[in-house]
PDB file of N, CA and C in Angstrom:
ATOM      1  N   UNK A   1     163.451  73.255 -34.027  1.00  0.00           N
ATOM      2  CA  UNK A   1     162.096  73.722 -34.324  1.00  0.00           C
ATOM      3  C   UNK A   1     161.192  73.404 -33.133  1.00  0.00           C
ATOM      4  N   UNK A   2     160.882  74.457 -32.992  1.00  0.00           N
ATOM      5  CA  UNK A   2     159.331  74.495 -31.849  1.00  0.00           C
ATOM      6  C   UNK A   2     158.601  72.812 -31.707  1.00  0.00           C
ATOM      7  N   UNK A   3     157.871  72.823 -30.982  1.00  0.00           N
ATOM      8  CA  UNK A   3     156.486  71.592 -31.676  1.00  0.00           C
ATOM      9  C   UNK A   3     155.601  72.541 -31.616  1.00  0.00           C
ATOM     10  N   UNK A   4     154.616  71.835 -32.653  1.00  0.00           N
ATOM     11  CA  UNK A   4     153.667  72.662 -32.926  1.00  0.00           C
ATOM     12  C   UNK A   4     152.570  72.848 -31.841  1.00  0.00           C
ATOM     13  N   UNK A   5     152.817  71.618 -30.745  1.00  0.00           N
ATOM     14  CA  UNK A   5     152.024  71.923 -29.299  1.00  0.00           C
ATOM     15  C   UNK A   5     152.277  72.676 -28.243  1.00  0.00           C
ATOM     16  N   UNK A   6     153.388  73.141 -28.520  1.00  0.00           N
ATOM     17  CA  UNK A   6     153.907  74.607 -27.925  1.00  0.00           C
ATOM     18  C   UNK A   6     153.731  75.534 -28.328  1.00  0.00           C
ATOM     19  N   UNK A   7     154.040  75.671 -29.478  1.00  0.00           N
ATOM     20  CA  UNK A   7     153.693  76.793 -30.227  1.00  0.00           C
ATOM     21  C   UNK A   7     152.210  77.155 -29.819  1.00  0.00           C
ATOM     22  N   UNK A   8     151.242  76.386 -29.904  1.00  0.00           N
ATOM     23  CA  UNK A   8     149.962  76.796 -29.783  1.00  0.00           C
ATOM     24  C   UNK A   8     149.695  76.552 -28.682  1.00  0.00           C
ATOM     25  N   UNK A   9     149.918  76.263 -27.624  1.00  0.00           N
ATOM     26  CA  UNK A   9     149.942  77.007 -26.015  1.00  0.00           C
ATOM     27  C   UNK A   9     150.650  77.779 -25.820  1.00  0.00           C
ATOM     28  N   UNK A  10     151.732  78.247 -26.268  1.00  0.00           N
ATOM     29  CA  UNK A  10     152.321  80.069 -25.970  1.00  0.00           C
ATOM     30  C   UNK A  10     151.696  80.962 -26.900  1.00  0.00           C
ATOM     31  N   UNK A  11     150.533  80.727 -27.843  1.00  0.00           N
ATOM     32  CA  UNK A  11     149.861  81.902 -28.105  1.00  0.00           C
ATOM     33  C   UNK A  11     150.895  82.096 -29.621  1.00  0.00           C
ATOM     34  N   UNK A  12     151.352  81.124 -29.858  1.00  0.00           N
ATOM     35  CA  UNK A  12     152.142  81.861 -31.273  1.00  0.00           C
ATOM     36  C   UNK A  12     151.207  81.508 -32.754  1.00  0.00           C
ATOM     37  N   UNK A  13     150.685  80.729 -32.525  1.00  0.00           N
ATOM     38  CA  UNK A  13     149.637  80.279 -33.235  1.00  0.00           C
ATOM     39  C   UNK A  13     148.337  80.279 -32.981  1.00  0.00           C
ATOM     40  N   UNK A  14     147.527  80.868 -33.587  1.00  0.00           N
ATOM     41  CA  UNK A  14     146.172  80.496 -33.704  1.00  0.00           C
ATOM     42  C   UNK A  14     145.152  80.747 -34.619  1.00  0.00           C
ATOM     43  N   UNK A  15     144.898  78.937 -34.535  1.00  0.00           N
ATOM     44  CA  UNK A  15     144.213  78.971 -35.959  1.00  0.00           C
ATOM     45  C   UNK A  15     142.716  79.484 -35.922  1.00  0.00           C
ATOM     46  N   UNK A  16     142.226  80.032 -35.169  1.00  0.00           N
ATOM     47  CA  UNK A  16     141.186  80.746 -35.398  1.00  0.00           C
ATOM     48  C   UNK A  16     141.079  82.256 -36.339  1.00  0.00           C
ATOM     49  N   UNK A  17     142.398  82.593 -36.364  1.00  0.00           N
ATOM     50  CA  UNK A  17     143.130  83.853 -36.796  1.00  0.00           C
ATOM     51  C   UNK A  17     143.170  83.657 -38.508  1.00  0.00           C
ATOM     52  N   UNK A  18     143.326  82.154 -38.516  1.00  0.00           N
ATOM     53  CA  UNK A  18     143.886  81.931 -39.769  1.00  0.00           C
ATOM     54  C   UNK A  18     142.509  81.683 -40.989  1.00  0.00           C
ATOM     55  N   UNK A  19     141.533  81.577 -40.291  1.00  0.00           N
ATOM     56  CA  UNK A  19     140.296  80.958 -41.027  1.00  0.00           C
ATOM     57  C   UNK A  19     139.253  82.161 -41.043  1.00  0.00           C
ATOM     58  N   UNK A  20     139.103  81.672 -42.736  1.00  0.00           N
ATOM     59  CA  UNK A  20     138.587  82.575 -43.287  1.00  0.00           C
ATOM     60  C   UNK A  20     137.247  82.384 -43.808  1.00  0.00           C
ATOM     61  N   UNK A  21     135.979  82.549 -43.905  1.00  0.00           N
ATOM     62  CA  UNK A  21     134.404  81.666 -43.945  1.00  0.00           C
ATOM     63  C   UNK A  21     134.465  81.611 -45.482  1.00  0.00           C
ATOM     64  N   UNK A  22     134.604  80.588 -45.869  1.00  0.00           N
ATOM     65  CA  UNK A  22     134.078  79.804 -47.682  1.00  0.00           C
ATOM     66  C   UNK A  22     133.250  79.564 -48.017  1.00  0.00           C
ATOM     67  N   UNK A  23     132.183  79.651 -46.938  1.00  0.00           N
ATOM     68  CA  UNK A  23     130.972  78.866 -47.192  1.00  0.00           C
ATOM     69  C   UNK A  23     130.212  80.212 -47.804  1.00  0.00           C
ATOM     70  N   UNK A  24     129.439  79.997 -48.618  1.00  0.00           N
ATOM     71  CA  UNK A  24     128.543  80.976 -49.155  1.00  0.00           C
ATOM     72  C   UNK A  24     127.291  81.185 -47.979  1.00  0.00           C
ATOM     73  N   UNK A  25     126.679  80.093 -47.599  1.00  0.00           N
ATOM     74  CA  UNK A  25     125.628  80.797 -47.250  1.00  0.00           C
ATOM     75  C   UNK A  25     126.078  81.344 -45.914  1.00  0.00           C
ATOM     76  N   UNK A  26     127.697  81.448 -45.007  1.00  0.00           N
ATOM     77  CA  UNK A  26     127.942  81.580 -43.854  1.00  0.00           C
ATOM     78  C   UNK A  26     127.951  83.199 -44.415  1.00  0.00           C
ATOM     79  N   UNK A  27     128.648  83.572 -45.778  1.00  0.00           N
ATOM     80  CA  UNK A  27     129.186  84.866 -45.952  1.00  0.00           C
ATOM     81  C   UNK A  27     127.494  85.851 -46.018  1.00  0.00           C
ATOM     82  N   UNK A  28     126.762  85.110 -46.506  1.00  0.00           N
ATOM     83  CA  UNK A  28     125.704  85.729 -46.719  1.00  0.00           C
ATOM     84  C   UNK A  28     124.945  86.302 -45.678  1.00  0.00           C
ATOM     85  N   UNK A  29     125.060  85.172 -44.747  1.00  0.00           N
ATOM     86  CA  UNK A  29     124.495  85.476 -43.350  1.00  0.00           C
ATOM     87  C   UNK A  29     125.300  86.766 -42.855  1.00  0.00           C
ATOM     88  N   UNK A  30     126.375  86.593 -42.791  1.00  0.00           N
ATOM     89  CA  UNK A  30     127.329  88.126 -41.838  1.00  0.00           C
ATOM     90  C   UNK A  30     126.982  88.839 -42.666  1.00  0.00           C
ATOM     91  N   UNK A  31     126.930  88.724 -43.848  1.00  0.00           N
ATOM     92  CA  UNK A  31     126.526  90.209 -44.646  1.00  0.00           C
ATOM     93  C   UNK A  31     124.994  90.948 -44.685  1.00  0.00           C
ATOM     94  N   UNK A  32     124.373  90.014 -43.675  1.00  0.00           N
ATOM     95  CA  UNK A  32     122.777  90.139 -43.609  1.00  0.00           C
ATOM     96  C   UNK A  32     122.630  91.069 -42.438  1.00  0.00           C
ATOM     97  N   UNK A  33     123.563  90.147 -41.873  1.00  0.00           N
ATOM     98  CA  UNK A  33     123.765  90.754 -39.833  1.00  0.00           C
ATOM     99  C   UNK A  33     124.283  92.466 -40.246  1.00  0.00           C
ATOM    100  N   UNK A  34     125.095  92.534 -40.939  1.00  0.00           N
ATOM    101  CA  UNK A  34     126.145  93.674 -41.063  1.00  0.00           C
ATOM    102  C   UNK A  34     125.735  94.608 -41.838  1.00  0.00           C
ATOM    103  N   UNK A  35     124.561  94.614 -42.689  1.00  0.00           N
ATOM    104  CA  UNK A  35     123.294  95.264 -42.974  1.00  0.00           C
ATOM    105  C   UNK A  35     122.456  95.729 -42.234  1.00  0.00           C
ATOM    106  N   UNK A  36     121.549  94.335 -41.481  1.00  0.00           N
ATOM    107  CA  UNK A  36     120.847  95.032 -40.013  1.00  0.00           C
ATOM    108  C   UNK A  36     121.564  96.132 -39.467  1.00  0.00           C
ATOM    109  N   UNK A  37     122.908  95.831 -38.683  1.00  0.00           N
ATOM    110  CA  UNK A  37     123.313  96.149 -38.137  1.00  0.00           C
ATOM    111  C   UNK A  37     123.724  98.016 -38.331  1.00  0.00           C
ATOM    112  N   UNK A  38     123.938  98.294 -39.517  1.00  0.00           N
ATOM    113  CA  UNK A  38     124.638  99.465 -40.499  1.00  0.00           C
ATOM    114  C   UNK A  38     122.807 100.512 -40.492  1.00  0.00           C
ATOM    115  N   UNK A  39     121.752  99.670 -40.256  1.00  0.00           N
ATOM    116  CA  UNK A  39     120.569 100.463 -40.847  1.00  0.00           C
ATOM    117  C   UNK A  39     120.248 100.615 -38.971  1.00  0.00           C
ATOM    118  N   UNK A  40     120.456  99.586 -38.334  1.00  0.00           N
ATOM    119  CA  UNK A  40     120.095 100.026 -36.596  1.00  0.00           C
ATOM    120  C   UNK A  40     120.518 100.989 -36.555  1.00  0.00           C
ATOM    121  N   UNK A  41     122.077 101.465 -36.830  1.00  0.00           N
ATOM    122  CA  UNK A  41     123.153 102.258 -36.154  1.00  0.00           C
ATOM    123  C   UNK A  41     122.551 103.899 -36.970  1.00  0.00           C
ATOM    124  N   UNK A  42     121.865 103.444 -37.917  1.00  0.00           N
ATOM    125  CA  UNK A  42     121.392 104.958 -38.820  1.00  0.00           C
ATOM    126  C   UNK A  42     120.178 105.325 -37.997  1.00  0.00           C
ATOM    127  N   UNK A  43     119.592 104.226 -37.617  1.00  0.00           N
ATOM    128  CA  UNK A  43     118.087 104.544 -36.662  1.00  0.00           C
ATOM    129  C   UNK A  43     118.763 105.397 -35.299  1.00  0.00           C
ATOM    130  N   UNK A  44     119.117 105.225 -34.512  1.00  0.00           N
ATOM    131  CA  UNK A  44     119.388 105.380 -33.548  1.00  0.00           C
ATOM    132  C   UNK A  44     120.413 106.425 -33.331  1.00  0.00           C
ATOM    133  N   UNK A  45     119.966 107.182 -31.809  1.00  0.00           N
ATOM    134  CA  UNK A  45     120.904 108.288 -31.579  1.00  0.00           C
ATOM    135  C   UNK A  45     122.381 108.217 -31.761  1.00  0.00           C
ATOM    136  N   UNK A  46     122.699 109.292 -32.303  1.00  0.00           N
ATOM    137  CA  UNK A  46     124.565 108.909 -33.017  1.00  0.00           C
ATOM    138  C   UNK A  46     125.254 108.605 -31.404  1.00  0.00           C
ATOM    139  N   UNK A  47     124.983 109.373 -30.354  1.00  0.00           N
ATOM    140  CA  UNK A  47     125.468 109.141 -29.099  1.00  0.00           C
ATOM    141  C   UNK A  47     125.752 107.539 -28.595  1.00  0.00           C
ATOM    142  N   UNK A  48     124.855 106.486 -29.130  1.00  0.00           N
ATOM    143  CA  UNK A  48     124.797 105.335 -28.578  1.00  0.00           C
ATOM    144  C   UNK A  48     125.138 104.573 -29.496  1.00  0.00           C
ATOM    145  N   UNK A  49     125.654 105.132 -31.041  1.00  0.00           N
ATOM    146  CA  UNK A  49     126.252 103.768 -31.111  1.00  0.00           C
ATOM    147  C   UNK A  49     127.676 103.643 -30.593  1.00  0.00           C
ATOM    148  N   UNK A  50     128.498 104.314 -30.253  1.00  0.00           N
ATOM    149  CA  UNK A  50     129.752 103.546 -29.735  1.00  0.00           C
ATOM    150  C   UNK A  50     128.952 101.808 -28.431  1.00  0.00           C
ATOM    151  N   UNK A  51     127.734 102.706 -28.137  1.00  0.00           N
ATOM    152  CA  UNK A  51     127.506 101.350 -27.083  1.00  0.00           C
ATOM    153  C   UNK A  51     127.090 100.466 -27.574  1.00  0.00           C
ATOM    154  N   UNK A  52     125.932 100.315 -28.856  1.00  0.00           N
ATOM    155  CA  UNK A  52     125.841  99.421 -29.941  1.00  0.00           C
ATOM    156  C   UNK A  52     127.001  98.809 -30.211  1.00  0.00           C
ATOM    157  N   UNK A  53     128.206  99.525 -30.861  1.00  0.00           N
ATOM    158  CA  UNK A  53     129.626  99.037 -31.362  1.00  0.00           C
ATOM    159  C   UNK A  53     129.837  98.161 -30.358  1.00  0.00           C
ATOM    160  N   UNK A  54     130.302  98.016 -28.718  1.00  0.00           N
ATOM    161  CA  UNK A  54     130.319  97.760 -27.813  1.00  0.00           C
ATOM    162  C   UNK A  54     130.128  96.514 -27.534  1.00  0.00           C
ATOM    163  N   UNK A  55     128.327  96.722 -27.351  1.00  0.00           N
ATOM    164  CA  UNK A  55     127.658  95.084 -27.303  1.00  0.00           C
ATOM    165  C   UNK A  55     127.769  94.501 -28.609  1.00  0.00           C
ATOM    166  N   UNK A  56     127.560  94.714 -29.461  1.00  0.00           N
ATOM    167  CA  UNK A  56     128.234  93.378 -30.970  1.00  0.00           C
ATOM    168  C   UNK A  56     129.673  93.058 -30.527  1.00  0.00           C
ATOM    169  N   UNK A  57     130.339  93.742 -30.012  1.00  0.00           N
ATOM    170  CA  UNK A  57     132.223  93.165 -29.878  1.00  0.00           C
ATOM    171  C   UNK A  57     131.965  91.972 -28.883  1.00  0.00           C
ATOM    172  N   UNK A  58     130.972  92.588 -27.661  1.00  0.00           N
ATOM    173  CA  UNK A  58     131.243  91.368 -26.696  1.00  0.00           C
ATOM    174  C   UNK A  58     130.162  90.024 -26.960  1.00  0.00           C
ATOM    175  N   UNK A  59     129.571  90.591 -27.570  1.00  0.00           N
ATOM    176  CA  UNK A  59     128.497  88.989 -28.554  1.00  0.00           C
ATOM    177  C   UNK A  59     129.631  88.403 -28.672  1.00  0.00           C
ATOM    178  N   UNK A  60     130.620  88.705 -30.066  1.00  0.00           N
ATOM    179  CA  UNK A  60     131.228  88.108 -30.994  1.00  0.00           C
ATOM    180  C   UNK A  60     132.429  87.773 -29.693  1.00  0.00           C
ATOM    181  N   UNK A  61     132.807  87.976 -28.633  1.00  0.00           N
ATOM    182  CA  UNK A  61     133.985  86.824 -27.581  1.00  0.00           C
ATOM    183  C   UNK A  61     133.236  86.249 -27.062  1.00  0.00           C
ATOM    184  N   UNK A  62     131.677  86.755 -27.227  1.00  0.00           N
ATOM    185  CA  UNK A  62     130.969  84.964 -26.253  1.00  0.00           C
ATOM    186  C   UNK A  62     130.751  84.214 -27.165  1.00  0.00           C
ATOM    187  N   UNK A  63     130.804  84.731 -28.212  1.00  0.00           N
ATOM    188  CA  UNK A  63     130.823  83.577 -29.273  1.00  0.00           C
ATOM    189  C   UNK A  63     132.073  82.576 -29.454  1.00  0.00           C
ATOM    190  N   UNK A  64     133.256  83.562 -29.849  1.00  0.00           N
ATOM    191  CA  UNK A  64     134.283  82.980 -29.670  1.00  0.00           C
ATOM    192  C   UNK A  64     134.785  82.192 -28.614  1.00  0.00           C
ATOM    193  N   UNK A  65     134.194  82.219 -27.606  1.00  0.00           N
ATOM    194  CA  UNK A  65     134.589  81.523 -26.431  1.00  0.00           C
ATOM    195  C   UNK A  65     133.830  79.992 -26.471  1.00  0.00           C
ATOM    196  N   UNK A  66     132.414  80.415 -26.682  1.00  0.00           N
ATOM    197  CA  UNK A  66     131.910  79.238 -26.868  1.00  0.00           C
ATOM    198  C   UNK A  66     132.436  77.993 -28.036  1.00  0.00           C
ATOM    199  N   UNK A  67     132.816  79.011 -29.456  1.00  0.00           N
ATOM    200  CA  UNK A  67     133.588  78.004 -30.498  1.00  0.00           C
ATOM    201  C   UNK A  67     134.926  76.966 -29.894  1.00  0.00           C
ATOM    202  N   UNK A  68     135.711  78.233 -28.897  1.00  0.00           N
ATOM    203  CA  UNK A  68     136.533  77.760 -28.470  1.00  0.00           C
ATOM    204  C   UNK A  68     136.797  76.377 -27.496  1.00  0.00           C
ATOM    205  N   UNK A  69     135.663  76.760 -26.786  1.00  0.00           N
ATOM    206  CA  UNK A  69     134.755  75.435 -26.101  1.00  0.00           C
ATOM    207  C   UNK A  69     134.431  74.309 -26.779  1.00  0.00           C
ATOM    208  N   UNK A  70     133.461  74.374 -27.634  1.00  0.00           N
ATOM    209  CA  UNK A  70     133.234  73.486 -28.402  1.00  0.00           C
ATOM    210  C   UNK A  70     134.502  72.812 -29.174  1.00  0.00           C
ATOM    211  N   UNK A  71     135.437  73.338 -29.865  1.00  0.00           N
ATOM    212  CA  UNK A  71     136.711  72.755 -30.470  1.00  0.00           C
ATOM    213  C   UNK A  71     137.152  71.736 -29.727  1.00  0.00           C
ATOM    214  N   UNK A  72     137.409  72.850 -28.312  1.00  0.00           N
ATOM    215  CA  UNK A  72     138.399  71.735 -27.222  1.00  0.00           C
ATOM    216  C   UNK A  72     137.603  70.168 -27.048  1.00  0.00           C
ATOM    217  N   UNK A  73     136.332  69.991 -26.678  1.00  0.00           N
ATOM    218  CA  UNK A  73     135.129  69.183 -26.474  1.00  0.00           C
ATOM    219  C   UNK A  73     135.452  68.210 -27.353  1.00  0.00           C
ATOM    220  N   UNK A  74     135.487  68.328 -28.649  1.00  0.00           N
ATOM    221  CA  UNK A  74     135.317  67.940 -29.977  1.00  0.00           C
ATOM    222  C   UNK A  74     137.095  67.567 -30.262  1.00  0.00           C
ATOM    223  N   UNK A  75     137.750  67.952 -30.504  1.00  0.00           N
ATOM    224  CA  UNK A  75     139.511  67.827 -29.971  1.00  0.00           C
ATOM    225  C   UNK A  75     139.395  66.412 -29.285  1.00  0.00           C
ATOM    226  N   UNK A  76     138.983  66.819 -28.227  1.00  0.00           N
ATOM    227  CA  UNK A  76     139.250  65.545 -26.755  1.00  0.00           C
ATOM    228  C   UNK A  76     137.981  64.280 -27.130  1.00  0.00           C
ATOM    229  N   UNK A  77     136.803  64.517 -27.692  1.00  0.00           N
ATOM    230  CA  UNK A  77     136.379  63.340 -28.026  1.00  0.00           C
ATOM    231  C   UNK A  77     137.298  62.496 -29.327  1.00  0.00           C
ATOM    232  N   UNK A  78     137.285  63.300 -30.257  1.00  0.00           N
ATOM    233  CA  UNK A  78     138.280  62.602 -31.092  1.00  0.00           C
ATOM    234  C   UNK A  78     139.348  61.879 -30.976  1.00  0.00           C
ATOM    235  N   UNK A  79     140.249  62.632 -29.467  1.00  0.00           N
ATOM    236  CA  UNK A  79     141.371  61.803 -29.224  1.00  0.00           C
ATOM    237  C   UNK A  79     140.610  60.465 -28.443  1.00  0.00           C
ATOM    238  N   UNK A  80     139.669  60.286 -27.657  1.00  0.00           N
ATOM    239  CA  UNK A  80     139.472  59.582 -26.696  1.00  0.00           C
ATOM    240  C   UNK A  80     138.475  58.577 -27.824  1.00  0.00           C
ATOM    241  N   UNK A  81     137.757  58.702 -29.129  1.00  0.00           N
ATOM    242  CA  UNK A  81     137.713  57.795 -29.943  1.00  0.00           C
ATOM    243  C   UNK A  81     138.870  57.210 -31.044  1.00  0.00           C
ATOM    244  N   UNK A  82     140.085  57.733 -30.955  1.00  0.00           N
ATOM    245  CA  UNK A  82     140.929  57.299 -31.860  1.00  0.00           C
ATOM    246  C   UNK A  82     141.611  56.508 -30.323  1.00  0.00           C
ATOM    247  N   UNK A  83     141.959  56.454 -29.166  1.00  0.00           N
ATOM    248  CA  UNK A  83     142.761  55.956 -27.921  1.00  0.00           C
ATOM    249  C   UNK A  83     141.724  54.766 -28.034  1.00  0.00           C
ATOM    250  N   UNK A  84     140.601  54.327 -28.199  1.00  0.00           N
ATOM    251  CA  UNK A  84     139.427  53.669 -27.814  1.00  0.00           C
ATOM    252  C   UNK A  84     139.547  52.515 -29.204  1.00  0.00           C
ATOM    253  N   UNK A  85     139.247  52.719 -30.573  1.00  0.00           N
ATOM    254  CA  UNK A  85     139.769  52.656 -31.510  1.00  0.00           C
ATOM    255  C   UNK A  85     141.292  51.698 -31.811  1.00  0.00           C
ATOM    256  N   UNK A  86     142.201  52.173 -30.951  1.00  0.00           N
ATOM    257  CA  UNK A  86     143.397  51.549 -30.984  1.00  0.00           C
ATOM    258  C   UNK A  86     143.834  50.415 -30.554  1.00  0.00           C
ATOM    259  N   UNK A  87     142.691  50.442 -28.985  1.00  0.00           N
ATOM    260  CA  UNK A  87     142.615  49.605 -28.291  1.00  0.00           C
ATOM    261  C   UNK A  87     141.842  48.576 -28.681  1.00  0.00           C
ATOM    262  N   UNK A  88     141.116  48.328 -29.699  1.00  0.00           N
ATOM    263  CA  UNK A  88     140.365  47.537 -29.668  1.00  0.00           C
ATOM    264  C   UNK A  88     140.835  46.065 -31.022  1.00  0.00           C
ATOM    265  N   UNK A  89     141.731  46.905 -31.238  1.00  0.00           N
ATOM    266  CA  UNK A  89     142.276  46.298 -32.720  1.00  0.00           C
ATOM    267  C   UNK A  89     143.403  45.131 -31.924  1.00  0.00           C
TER     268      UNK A  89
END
């Protein structure tokens, strides 16, 4: 069997893929955005929304990039307070 720290540096896993929002007021919010968003796209010339479509896709990888950021950040403090932690005992 794999380790699971391989696995998720060759891309076979990822748990960002796997998570799904529970939180009520998170669902409420995207469903607020995705409203705006559905009544912009009715305002506006039919020609431009593919470019509307467009800029929301690349919001949502600077977003993702930044989560992704933040994880790693948050990952590596945790290890470096549980290494810190160990040492002290």
């Amino acid at each position: 069997m794999k380790s699971l720290l391989k696995q998720l540096y060759n891309g076979e896993i990822c748990p960002v893929d796997e998570v799904t929002p529970v939180l009520r007021e998170y669902v409420e919010k995207e469903n607020a955005f995705l409203n705006r968003e559905r009544l912009l796209a009715s305002k506006i010339n039919k020609e431009l929304i593919p470019e509307l479509n467009e800029l929301v896709l690349e919001l949502y990888g600077l977003m993702s990039e930044e989560l992704a950021e933040a994880f790693a950040k948050g990952f590596s403090l945790g290890l470096r307070m549980m290494a810190e932690a160990s040492c002290t005992n």
